[in-house]
N, C-alpha and C. Protein backbone atom coordinates (compact mmCIF):
# COMPACT_ATOMS: atom_id res chain seq x y z
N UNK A 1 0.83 -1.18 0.00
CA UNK A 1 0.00 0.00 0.00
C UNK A 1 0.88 1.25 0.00
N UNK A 2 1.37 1.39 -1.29
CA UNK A 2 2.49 2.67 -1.28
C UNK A 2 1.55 3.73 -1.16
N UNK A 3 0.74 3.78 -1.35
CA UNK A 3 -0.45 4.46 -2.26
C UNK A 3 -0.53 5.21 -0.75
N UNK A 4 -0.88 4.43 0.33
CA UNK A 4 -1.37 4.54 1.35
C UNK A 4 -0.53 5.39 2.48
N UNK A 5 1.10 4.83 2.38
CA UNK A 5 2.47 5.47 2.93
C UNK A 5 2.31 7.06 2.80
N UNK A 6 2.06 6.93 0.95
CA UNK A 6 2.66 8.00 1.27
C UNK A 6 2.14 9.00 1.29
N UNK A 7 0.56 8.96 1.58
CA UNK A 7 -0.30 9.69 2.64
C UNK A 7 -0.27 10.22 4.17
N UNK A 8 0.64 9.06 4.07
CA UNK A 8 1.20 9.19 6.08
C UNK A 8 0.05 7.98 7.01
N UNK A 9 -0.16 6.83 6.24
CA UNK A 9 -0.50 5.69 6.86
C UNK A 9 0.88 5.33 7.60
N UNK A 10 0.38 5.05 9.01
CA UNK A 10 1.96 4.19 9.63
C UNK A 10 1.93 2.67 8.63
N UNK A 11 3.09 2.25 8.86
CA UNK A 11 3.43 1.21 7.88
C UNK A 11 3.00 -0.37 8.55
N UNK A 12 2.92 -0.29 9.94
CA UNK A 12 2.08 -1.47 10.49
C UNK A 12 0.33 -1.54 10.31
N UNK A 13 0.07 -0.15 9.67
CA UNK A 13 -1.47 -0.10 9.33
C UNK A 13 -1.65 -0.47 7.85
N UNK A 14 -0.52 -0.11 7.14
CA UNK A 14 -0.28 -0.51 5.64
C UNK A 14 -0.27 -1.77 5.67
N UNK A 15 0.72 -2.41 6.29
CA UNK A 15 0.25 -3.83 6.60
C UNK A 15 -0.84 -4.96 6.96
N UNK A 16 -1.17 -4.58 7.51
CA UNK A 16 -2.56 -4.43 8.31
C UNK A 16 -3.94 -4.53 7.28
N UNK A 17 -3.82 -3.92 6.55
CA UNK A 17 -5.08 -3.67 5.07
C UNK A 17 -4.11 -4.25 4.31
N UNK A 18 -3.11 -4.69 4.01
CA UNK A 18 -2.92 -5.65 3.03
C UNK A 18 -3.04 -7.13 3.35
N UNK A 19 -2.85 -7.62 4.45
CA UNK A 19 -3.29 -8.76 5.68
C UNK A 19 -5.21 -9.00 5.14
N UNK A 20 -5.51 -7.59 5.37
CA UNK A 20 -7.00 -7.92 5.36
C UNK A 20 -7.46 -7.83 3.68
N UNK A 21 -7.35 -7.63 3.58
CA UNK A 21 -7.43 -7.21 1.43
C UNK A 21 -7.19 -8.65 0.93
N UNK A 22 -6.20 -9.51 1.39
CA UNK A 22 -5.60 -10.64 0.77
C UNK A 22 -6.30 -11.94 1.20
N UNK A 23 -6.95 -11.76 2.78
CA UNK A 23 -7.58 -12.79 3.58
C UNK A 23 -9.27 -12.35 3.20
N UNK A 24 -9.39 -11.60 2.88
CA UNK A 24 -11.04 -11.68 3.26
C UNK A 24 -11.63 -12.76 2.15
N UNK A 25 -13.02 -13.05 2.35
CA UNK A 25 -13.74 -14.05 2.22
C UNK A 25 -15.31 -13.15 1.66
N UNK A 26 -15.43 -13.65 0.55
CA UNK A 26 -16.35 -12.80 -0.50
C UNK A 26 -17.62 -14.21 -0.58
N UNK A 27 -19.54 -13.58 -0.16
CA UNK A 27 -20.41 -14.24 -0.60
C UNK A 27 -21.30 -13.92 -0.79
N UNK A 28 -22.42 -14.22 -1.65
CA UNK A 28 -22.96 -13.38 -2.43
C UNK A 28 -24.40 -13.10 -1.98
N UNK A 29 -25.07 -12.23 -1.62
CA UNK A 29 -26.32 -12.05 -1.07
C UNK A 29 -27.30 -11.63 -1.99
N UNK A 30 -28.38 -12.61 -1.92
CA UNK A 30 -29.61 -11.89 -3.22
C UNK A 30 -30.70 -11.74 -1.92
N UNK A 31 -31.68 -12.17 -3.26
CA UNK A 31 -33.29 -11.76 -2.17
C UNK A 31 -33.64 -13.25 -1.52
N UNK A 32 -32.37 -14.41 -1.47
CA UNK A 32 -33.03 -15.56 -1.35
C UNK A 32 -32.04 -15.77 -0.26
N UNK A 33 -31.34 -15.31 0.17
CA UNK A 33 -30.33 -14.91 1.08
C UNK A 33 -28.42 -15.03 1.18
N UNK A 34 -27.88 -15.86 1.86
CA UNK A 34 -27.12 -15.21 1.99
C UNK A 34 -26.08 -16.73 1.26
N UNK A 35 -25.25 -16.72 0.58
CA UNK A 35 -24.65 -17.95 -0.29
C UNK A 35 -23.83 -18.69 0.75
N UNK A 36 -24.26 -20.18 0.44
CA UNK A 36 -22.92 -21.02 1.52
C UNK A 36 -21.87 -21.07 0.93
N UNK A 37 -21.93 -20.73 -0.40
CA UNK A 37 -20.15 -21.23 -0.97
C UNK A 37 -19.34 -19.60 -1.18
N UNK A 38 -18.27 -20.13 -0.46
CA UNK A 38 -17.64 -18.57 -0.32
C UNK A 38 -16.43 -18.55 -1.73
N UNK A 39 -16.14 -17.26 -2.54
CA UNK A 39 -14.63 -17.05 -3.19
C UNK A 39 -13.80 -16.07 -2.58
N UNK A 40 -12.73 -16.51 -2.69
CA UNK A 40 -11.28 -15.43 -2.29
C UNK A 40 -10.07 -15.69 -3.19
N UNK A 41 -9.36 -14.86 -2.80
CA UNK A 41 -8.01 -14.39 -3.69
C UNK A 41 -7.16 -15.99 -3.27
N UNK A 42 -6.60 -16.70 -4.41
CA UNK A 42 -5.96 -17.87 -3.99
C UNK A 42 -4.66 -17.38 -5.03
N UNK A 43 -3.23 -18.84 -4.86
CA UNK A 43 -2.76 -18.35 -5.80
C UNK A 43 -2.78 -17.98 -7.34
N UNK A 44 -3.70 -18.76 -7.52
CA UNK A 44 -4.42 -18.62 -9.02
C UNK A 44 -5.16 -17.51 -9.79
N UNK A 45 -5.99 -17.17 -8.47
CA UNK A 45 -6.78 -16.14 -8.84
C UNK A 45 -6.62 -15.11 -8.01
N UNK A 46 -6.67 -13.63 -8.67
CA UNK A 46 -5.92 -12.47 -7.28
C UNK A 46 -7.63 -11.71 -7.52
N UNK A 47 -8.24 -11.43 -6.13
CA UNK A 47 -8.80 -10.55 -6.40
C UNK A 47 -8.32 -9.15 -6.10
N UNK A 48 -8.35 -8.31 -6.89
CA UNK A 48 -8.49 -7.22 -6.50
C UNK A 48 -8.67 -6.28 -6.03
N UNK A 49 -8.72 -5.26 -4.91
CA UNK A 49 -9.59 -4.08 -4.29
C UNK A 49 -10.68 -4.60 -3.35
N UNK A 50 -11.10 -3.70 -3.24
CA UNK A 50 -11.69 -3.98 -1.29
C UNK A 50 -13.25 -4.19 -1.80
N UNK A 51 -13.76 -3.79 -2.97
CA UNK A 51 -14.89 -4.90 -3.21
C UNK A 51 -16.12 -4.37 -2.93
N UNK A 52 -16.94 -4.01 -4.01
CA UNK A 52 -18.59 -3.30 -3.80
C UNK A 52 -19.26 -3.18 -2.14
N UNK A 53 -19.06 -2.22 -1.98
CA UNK A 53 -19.51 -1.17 -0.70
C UNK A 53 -18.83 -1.45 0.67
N UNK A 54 -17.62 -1.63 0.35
CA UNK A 54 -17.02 -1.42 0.97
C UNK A 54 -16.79 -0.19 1.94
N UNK A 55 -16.63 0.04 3.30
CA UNK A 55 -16.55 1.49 3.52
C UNK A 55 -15.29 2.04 3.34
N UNK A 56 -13.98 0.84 3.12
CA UNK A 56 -12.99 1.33 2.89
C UNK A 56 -12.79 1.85 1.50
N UNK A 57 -13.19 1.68 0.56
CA UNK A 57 -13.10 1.77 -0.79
C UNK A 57 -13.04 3.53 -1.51
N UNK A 58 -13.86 4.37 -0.69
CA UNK A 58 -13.09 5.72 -0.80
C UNK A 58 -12.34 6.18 -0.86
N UNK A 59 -11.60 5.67 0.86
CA UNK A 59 -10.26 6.10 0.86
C UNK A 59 -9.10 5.60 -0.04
N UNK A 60 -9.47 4.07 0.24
CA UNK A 60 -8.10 3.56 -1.02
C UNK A 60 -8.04 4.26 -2.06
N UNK A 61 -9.21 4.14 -2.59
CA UNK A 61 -9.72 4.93 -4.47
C UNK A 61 -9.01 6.34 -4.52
N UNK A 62 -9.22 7.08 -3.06
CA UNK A 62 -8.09 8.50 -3.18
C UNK A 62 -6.70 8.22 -2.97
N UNK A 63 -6.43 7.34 -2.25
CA UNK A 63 -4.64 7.20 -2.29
C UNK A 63 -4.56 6.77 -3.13
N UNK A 64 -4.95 5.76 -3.88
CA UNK A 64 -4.46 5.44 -5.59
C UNK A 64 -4.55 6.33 -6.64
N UNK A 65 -5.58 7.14 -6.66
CA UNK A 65 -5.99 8.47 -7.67
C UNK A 65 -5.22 9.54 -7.12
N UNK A 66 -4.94 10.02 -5.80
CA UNK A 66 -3.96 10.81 -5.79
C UNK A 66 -2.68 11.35 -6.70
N UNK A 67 -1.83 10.08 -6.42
CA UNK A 67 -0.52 10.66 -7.06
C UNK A 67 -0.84 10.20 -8.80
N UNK A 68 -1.93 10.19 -9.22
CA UNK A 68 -1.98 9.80 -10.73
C UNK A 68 -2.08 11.21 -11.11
N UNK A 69 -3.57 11.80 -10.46
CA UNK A 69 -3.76 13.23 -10.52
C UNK A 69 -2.73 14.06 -10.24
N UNK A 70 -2.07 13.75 -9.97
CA UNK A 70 -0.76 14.72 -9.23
C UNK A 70 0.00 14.74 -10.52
N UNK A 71 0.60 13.80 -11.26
CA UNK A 71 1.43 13.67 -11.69
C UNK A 71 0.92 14.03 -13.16
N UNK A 72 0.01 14.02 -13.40
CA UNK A 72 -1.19 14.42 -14.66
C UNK A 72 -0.73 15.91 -14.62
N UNK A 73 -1.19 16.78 -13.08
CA UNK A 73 -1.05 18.38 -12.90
C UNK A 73 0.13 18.67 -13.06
N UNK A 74 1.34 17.81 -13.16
CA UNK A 74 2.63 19.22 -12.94
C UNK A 74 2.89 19.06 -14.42
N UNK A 75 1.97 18.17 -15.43
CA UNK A 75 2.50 18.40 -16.39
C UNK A 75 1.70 18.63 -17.93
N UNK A 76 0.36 18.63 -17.39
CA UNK A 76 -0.70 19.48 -18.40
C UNK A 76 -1.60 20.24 -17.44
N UNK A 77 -2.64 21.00 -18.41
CA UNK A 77 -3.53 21.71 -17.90
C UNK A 77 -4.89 21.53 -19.48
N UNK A 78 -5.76 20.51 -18.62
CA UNK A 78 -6.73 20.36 -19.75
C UNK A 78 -7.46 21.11 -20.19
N UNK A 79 -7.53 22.17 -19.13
CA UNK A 79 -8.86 23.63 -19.69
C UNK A 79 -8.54 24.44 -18.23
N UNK A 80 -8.99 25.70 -18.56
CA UNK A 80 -9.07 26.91 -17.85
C UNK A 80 -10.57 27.45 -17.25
N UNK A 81 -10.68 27.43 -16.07
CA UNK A 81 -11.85 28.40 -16.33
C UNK A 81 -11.70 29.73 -15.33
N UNK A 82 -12.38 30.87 -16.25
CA UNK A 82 -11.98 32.32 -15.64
C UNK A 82 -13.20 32.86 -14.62
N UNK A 83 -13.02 33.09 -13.77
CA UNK A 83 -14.08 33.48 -12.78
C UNK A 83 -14.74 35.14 -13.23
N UNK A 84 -15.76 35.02 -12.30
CA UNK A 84 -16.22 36.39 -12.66
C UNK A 84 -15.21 37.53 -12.12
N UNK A 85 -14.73 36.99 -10.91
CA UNK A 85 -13.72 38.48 -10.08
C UNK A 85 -11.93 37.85 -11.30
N UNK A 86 -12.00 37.52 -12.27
CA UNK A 86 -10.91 37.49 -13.02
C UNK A 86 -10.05 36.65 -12.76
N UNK A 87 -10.34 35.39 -11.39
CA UNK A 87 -9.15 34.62 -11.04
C UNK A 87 -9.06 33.11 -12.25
N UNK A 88 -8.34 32.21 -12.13
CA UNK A 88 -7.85 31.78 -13.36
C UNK A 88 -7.85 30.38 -12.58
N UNK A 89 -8.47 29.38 -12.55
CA UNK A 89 -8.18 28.09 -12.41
C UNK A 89 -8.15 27.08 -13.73
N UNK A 90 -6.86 26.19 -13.19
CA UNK A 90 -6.58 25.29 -14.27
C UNK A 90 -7.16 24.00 -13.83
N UNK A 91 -7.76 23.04 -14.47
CA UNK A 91 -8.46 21.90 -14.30
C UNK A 91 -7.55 21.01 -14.74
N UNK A 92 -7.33 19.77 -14.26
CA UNK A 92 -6.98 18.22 -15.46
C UNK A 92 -8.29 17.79 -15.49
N UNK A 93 -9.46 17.83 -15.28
CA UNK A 93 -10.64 17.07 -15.11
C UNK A 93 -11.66 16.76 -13.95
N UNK A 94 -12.19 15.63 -13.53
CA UNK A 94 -13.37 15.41 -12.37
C UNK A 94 -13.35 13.93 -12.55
N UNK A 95 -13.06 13.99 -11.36
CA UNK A 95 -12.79 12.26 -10.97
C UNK A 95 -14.16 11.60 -9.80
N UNK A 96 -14.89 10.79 -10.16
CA UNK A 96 -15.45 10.37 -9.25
C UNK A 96 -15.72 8.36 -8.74
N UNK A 97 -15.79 7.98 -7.95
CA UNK A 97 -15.82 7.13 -7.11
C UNK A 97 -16.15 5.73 -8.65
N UNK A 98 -16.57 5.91 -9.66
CA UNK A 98 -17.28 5.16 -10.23
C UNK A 98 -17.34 5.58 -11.78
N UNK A 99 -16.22 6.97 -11.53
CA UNK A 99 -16.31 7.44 -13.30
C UNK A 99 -14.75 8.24 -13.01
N UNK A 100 -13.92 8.28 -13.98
CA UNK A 100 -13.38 8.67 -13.86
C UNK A 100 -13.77 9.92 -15.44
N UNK A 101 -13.53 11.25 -15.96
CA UNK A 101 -13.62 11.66 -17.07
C UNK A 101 -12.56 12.47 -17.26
């Protein structure tokens, strides 16, 4: 979880969510209830990310989008927009939870 460091996560908490990210145990709930057969990340198959509604899934989604956006800004500027009192902001775009554009 570099992503996470170098936000200023201590590194036993970085640990810690990668412990839990790698162990958890995924099952699937409809209207008929709740599934006995569970999937998880094995060596074969990696899942990915912390996984539909998650409450952690914000935060990760900003320490990973962070330094992308960052590194996007020091080196374009996709559009301008000029305010009414004349001040000048530069945009790369609008990032959200489920869209990135």
């Amino acid at each position: 979880m570099i992503a996470c460091r170098r936000l200023g996560l201590p590194k036993s908490a970085a640990k810690m969510l990668i412990v839990i990210l790698n162990n958890k145990v995924h099952r699937i709930r409809t209207g008929h209830g709740l599934s006995a057969q569970t999937y998880q990340t094995d060596a074969l198959r990696r899942i990915l990310g912390t996984g539909q509604g998650s409450c952690a899934s914000p935060s990760i989604w900003v320490a990973v989008l962070d330094p992308i956006l960052w590194s996007i800004a020091t080196k374009y500027t996709c559009f301008q927009i000029d305010t009414p009192s004349h001040d000048s902001i530069d945009r790369i775009g609008d990032s959200y939870v489920d869209d990135t554009s």
